[in-house]
Protein backbone atom coordinates (compact mmCIF):
# COMPACT_ATOMS: atom_id res chain seq x y z
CA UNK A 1 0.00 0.00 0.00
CA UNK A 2 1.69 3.21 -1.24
CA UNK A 3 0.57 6.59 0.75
CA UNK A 4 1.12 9.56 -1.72
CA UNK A 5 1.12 13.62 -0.74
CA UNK A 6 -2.21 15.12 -1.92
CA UNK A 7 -2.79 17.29 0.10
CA UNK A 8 -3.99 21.03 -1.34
CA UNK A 9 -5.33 19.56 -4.09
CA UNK A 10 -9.15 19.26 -5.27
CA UNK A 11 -8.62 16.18 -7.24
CA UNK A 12 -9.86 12.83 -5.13
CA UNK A 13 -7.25 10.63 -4.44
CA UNK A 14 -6.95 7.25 -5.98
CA UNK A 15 -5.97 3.91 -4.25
CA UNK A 16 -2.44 2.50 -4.66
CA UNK A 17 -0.47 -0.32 -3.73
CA UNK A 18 3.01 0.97 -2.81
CA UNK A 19 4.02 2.56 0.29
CA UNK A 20 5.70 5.38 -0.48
CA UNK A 21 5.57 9.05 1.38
CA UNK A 22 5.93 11.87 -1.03
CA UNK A 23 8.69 14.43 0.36
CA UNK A 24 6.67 17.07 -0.12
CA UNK A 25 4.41 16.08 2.69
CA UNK A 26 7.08 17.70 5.29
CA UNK A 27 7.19 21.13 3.25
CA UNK A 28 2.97 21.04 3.34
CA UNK A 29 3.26 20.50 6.78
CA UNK A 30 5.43 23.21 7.89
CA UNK A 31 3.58 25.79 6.00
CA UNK A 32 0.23 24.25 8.10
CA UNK A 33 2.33 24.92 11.02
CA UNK A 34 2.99 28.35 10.21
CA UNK A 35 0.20 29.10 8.84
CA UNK A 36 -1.79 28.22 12.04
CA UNK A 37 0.58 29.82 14.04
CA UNK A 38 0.42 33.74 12.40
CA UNK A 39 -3.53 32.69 12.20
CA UNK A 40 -3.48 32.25 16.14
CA UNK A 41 -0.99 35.41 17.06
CA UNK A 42 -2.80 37.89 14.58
CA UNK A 43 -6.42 36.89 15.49
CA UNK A 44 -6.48 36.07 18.88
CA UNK A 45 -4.51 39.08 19.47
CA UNK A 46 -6.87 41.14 17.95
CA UNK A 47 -9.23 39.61 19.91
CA UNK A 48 -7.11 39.74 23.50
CA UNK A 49 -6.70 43.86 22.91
CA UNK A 50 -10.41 44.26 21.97
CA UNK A 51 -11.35 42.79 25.09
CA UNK A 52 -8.88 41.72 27.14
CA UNK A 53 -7.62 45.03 27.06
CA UNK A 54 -10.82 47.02 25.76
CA UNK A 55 -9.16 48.88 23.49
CA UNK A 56 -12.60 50.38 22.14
CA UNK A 57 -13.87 50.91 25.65
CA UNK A 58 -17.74 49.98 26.05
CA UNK A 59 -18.13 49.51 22.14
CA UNK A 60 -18.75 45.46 22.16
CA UNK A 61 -19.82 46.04 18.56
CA UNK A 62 -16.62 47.24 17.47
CA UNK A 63 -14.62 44.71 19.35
CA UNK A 64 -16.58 41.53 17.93
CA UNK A 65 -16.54 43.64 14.24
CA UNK A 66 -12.78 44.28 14.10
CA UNK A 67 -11.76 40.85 15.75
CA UNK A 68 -14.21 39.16 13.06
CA UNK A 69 -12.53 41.07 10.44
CA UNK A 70 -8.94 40.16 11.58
CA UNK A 71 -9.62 36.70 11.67
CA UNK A 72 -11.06 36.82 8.13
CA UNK A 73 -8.37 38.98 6.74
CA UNK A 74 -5.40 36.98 7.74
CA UNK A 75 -6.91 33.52 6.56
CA UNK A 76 -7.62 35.65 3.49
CA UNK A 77 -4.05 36.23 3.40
CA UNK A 78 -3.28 32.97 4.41
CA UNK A 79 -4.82 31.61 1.17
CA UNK A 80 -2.78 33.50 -0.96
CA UNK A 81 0.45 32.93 0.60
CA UNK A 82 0.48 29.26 1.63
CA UNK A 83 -2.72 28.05 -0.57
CA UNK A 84 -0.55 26.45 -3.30
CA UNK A 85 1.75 24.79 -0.65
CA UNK A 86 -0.67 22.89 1.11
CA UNK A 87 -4.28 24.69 0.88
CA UNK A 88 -3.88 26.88 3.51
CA UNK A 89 -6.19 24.65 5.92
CA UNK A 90 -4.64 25.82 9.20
CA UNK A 91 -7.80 24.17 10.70
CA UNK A 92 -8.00 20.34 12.04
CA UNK A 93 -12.22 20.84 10.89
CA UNK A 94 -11.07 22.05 7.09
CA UNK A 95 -8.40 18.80 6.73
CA UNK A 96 -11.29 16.30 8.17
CA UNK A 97 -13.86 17.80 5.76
CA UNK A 98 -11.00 17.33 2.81
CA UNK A 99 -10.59 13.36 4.03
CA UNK A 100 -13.71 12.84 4.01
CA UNK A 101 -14.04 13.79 0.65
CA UNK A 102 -11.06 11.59 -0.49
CA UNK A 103 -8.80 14.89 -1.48
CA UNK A 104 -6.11 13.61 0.62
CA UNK A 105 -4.94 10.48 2.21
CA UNK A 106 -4.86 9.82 5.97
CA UNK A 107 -0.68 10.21 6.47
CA UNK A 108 -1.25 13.71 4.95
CA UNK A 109 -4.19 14.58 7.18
CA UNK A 110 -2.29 12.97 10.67
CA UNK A 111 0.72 15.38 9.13
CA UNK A 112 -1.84 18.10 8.61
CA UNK A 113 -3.42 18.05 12.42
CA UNK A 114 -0.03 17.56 14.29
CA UNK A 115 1.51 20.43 12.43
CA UNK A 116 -1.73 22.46 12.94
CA UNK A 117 -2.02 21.68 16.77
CA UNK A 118 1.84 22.75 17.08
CA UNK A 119 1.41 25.68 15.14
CA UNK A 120 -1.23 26.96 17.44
CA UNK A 121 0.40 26.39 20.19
CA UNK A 122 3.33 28.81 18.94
CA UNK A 123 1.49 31.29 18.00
CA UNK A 124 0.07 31.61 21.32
CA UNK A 125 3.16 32.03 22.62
CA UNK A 126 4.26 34.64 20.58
CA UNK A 127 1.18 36.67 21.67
CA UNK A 128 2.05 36.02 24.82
CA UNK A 129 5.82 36.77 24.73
CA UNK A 130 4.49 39.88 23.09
CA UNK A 131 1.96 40.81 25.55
CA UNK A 132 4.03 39.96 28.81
CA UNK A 133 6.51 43.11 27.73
CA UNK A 134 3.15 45.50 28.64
CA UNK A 135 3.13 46.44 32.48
CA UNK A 136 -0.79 46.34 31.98
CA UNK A 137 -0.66 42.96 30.97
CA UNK A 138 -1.87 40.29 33.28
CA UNK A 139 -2.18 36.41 31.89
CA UNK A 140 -4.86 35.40 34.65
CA UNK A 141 -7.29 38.27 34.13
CA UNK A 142 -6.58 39.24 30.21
CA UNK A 143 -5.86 35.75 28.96
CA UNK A 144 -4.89 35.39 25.34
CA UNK A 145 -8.14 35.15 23.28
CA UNK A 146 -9.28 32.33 24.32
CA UNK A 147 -12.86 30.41 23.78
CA UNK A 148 -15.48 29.45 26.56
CA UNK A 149 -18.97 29.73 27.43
CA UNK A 150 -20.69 30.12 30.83
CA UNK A 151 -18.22 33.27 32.81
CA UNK A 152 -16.14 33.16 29.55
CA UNK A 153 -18.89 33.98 27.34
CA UNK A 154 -20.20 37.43 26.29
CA UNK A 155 -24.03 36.18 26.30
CA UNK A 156 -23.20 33.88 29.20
CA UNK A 157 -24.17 31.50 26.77
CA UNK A 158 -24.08 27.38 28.31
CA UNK A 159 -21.89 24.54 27.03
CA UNK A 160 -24.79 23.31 25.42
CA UNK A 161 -25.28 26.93 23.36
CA UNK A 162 -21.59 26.67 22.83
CA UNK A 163 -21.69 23.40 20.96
CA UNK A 164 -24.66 24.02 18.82
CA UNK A 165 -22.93 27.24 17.27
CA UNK A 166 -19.62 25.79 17.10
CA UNK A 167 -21.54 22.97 14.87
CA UNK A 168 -23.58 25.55 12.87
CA UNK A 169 -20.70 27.53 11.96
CA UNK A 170 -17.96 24.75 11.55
CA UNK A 171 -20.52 23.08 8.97
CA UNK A 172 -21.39 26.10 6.85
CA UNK A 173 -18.05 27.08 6.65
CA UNK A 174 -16.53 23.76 5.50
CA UNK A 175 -19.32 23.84 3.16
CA UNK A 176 -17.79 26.96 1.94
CA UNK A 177 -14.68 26.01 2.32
CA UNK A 178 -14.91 22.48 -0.09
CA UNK A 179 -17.35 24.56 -2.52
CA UNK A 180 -15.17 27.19 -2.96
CA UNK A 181 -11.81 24.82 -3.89
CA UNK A 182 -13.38 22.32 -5.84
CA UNK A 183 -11.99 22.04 -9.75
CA UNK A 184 -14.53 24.20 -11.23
CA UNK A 185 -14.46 26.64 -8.94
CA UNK A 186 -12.84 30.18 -9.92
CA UNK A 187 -9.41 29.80 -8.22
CA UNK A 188 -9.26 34.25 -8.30
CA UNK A 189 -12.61 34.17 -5.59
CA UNK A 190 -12.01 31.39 -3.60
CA UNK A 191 -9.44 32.57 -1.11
CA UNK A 192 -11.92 35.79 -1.12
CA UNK A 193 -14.98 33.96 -0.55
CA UNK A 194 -13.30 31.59 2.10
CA UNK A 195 -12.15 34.88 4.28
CA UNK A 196 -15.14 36.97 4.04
CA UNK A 197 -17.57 33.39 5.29
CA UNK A 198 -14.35 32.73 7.95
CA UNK A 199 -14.95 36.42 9.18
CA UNK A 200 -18.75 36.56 9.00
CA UNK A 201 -18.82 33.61 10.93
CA UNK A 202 -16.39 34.94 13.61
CA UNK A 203 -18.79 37.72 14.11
CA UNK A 204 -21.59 36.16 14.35
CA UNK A 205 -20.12 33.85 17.19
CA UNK A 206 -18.00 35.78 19.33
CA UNK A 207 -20.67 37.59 21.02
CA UNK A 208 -21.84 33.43 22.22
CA UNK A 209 -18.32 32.08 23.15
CA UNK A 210 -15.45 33.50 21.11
CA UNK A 211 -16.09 31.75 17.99
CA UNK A 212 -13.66 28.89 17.41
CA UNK A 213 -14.46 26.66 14.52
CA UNK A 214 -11.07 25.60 14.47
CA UNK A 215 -9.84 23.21 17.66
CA UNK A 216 -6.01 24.45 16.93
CA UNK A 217 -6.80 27.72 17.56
CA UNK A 218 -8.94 26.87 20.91
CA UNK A 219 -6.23 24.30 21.88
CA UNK A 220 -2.76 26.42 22.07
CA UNK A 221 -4.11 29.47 23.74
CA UNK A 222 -5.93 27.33 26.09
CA UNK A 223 -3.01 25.41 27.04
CA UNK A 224 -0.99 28.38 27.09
CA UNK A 225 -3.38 30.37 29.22
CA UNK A 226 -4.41 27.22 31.35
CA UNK A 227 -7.39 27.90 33.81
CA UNK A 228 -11.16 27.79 32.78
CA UNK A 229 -10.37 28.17 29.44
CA UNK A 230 -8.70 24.55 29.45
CA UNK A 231 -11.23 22.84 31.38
CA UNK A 232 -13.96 24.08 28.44
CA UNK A 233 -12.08 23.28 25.73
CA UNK A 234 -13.53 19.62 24.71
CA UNK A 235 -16.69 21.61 23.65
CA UNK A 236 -14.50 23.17 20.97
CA UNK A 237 -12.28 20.06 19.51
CA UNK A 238 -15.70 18.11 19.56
CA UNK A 239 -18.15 20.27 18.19
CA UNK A 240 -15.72 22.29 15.00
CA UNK A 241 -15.38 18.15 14.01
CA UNK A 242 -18.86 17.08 14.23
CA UNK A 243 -19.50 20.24 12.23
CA UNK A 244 -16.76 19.51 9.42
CA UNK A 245 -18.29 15.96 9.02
CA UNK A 246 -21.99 17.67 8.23
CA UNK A 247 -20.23 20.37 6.34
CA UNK A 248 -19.21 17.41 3.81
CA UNK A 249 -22.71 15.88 4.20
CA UNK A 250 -24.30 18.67 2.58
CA UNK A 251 -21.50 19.89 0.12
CA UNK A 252 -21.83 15.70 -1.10
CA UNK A 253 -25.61 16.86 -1.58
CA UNK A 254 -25.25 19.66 -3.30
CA UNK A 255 -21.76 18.67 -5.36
CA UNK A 256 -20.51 15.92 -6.96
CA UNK A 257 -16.87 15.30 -7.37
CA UNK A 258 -15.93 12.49 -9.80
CA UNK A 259 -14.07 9.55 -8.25
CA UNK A 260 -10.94 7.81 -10.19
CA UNK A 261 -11.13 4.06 -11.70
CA UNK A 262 -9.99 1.92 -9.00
CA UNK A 263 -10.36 3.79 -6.07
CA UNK A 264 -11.95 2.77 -2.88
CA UNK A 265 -14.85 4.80 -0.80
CA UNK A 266 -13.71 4.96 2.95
CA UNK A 267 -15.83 6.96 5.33
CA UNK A 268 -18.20 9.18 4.32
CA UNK A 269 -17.19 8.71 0.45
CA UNK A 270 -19.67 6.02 -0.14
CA UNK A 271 -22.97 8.57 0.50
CA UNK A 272 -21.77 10.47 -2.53
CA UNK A 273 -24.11 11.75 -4.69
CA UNK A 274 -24.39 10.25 -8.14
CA UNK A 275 -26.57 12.03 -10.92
CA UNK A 276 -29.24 10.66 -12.10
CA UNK A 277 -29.27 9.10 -15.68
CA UNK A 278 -31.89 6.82 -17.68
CA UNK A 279 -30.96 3.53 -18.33
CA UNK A 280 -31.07 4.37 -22.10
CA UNK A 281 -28.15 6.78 -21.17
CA UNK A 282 -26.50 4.53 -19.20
CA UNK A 283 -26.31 1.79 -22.32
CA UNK A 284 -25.04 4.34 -24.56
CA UNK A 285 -21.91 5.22 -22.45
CA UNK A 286 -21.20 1.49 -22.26
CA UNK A 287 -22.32 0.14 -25.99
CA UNK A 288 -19.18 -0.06 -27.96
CA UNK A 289 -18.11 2.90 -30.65
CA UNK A 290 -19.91 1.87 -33.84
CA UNK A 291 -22.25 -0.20 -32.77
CA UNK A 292 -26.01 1.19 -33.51
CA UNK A 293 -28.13 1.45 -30.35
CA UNK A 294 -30.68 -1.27 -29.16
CA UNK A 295 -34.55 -0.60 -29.82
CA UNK A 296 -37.23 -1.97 -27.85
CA UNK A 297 -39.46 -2.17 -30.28
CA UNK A 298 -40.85 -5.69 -32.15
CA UNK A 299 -38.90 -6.64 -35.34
CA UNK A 300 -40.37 -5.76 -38.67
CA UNK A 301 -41.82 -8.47 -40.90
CA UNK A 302 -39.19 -9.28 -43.37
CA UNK A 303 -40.56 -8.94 -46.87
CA UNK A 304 -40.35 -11.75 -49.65
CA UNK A 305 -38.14 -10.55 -52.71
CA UNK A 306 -40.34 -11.06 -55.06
CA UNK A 307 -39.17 -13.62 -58.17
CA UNK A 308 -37.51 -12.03 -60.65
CA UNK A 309 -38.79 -12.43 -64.69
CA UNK A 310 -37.32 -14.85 -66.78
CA UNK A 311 -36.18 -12.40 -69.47
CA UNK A 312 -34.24 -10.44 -66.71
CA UNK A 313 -32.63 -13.66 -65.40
CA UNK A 314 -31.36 -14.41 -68.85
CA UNK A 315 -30.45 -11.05 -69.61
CA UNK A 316 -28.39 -11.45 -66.09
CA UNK A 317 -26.81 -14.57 -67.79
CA UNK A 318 -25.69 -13.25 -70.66
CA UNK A 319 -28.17 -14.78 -73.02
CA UNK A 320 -30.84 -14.05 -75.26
CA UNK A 321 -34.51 -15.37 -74.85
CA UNK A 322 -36.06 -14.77 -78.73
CA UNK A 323 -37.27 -17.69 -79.67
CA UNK A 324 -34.87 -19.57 -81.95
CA UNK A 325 -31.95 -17.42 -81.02
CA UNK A 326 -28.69 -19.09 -79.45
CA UNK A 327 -26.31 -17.50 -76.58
CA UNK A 328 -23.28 -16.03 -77.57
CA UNK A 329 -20.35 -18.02 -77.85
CA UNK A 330 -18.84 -18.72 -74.91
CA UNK A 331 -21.32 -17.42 -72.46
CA UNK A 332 -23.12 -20.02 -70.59
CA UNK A 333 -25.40 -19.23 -68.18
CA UNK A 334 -23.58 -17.78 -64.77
CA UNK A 335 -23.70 -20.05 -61.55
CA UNK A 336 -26.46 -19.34 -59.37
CA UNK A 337 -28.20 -16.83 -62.41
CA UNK A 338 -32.37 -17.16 -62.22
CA UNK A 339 -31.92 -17.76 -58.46
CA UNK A 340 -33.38 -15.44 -55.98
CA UNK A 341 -31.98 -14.29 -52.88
CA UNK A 342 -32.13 -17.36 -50.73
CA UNK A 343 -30.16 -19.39 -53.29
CA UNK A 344 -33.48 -21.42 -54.65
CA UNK A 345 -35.08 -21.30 -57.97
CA UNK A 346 -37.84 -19.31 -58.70
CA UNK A 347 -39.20 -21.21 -61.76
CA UNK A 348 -39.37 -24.85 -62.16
CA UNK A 349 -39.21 -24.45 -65.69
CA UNK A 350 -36.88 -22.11 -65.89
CA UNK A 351 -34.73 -24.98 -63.79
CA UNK A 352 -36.22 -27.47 -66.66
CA UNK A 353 -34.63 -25.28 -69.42
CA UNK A 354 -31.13 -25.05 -67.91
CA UNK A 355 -31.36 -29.46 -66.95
CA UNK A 356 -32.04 -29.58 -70.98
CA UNK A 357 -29.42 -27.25 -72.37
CA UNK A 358 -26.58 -29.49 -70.94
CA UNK A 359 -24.55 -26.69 -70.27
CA UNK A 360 -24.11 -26.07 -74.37
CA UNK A 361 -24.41 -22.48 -74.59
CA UNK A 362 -27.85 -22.95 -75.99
CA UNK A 363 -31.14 -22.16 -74.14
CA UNK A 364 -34.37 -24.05 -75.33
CA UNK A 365 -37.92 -22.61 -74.94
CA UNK A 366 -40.67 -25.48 -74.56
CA UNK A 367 -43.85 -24.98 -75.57
């Protein structure tokens, strides 16, 4: 069993028999890791001095508007820098929905979530490096940007209110996300479309618990920052996956994406959808090239060839029929001449005539 790099790409991968791990894989994986790292330090820094430090004072609206922005911005950026490395996932959710719908294989996506997990653990502590040179800065009571519901959340929303919008959100943005990179897509608007539904959806749920859809980037400021934040977090590794998986549910209803001859269905491949073709259709594809279609309907009566004169069978032989005449020289009457189509005679006495001549050249008429 051979495990290739395809990671990045929108084609579906194909099964092979060799084991062999591209070396590209470790170049793919260290953009991932930076990637998720500058994703964590710009956004979640944003996010620390909008409210951690309240840089716009009792403006929520403007904190959860410029921190939904960043976010959206840098994965925008993101995209455009590391999106022909490796497809700028930076997001454990994105590589499970592109798994699922075979566009890598599972070395890649192991690669993928260790490098992501690391990376977001740097980048929080960067930020925190960064912050911990400000005299105003305190880890305990400013944290570093981190999700949670209940104390931690704006709303005071519950762990069950947390979930449910880290599922929403996680799903319609992998939707996005696999829409927007599939083969037909326009390659000019997908990095723009995939910031501005990132963003949107960072505004819409960091009022409820900081908007996460992405476990890395709950995971390494959590662990950095420790306290409640840590002791919440399953809500956002859980939930962001659960989402990616019915992200691909409904992009498989609403898309298809061919698979390759040979290759297997693992997972959630095998609920693809196929389109639906008539069974006429479906013999044409496989009815060889020149070969005329098949009709249902009943066979035509095949029509008796009707017998042909006796003048025009002797004109066909090369003789003549006046009475009294002879045949030319040397031009008997042709095998199989006065015979119709099936190869039997079509006048006994025609039949007669030829018996008589004795193969002489000369054609008898009997009264």
């Amino acid at each position: 069993m051979a495990v290739r790099s395809t990671a990045g790409s929108s084609q579906p991968r194909a099964a092979d028999p060799a084991i062999t791990i591209d070396a590209v894989l470790a170049r793919k994986a260290a953009a991932e890791l930076i990637g998720t790292a500058l994703l964590v330090f710009f956004g979640c820094g944003v996010d620390t001095i909008s409210f951690g430090f309240r840089a716009f004072g009792s403006s929520i609206a403007a904190g959860i508007l410029v921190t939904g922005l960043a976010f959206g911005l840098i994965l925008l950026a993101l995209i455009a820098t590391i999106g022909p490395i490796s497809g700028s996932h930076v997001n454990p959710a994105v590589t499970l929905g592109a798994y699922l719908m075979r566009r890598m294989t599972i070395v890649d996506a192991v690669a993928y979530w260790i490098a992501q997990i690391l990376g977001a653990i740097v980048g929080a502590l960067l930020l925190l490096w960064v912050l911990s040179t400000s005299p105003f800065y305190i880890k305990s009571r400013i944290g570093l940007g981190a999700n949670g519901y209940g104390s931690l959340s704006l709303l005071r929303a519950s762990a069950g209110g947390a979930f449910l919008i880290e599922v929403i959100l996680t799903a319609a943005f992998v939707l996005v996300f696999l829409s927007a990179t599939m083969k037909q897509a326009s390659v000019a608007m997908s990095g723009v479309v995939i910031g501005l539904a990132f963003g949107v959806a960072n505004i819409v749920g960091i009022p409820v618990d900081g908007a996460s859809l992405n476990p890395a980037r709950s995971l390494g400021p959590a662990i950095i920052s420790a306290g409640t934040a840590l002791s919440q977090i399953w809500v956002f590794i859980i939930a962001p996956l659960v989402g990616a998986v019915l992200g691909v549910g409904a992009h498989m209803l609403f898309h298809q994406e061919p698979l390759e001859a040979g290759s297997t269905t693992p997972g959630l491949g095998r609920f693809r959808a196929q389109s639906a073709v008539s069974q006429s259709a479906a013999d044409e594809g496989t009815r060889p090239a020149g070969t005329p279609p098949a009709t249902t309907a009943a066979p035509a009566p095949t029509a008796t060839p009707e017998p042909t004169t006796a003048p025009a069978r002797a004109e066909e032989s090369g003789s003549t029929t006046q009475p009294g005449s002879t045949t030319q020289p040397g031009r008997g009457p042709q095998p199989g001449a006065g015979r119709g189509s099936g190869g039997e005679p079509d006048d006994p006495d025609t039949d007669v005539g030829d018996a008589n001549s004795g193969g002489s050249g000369t054609l008898l008429l009997l009264n």
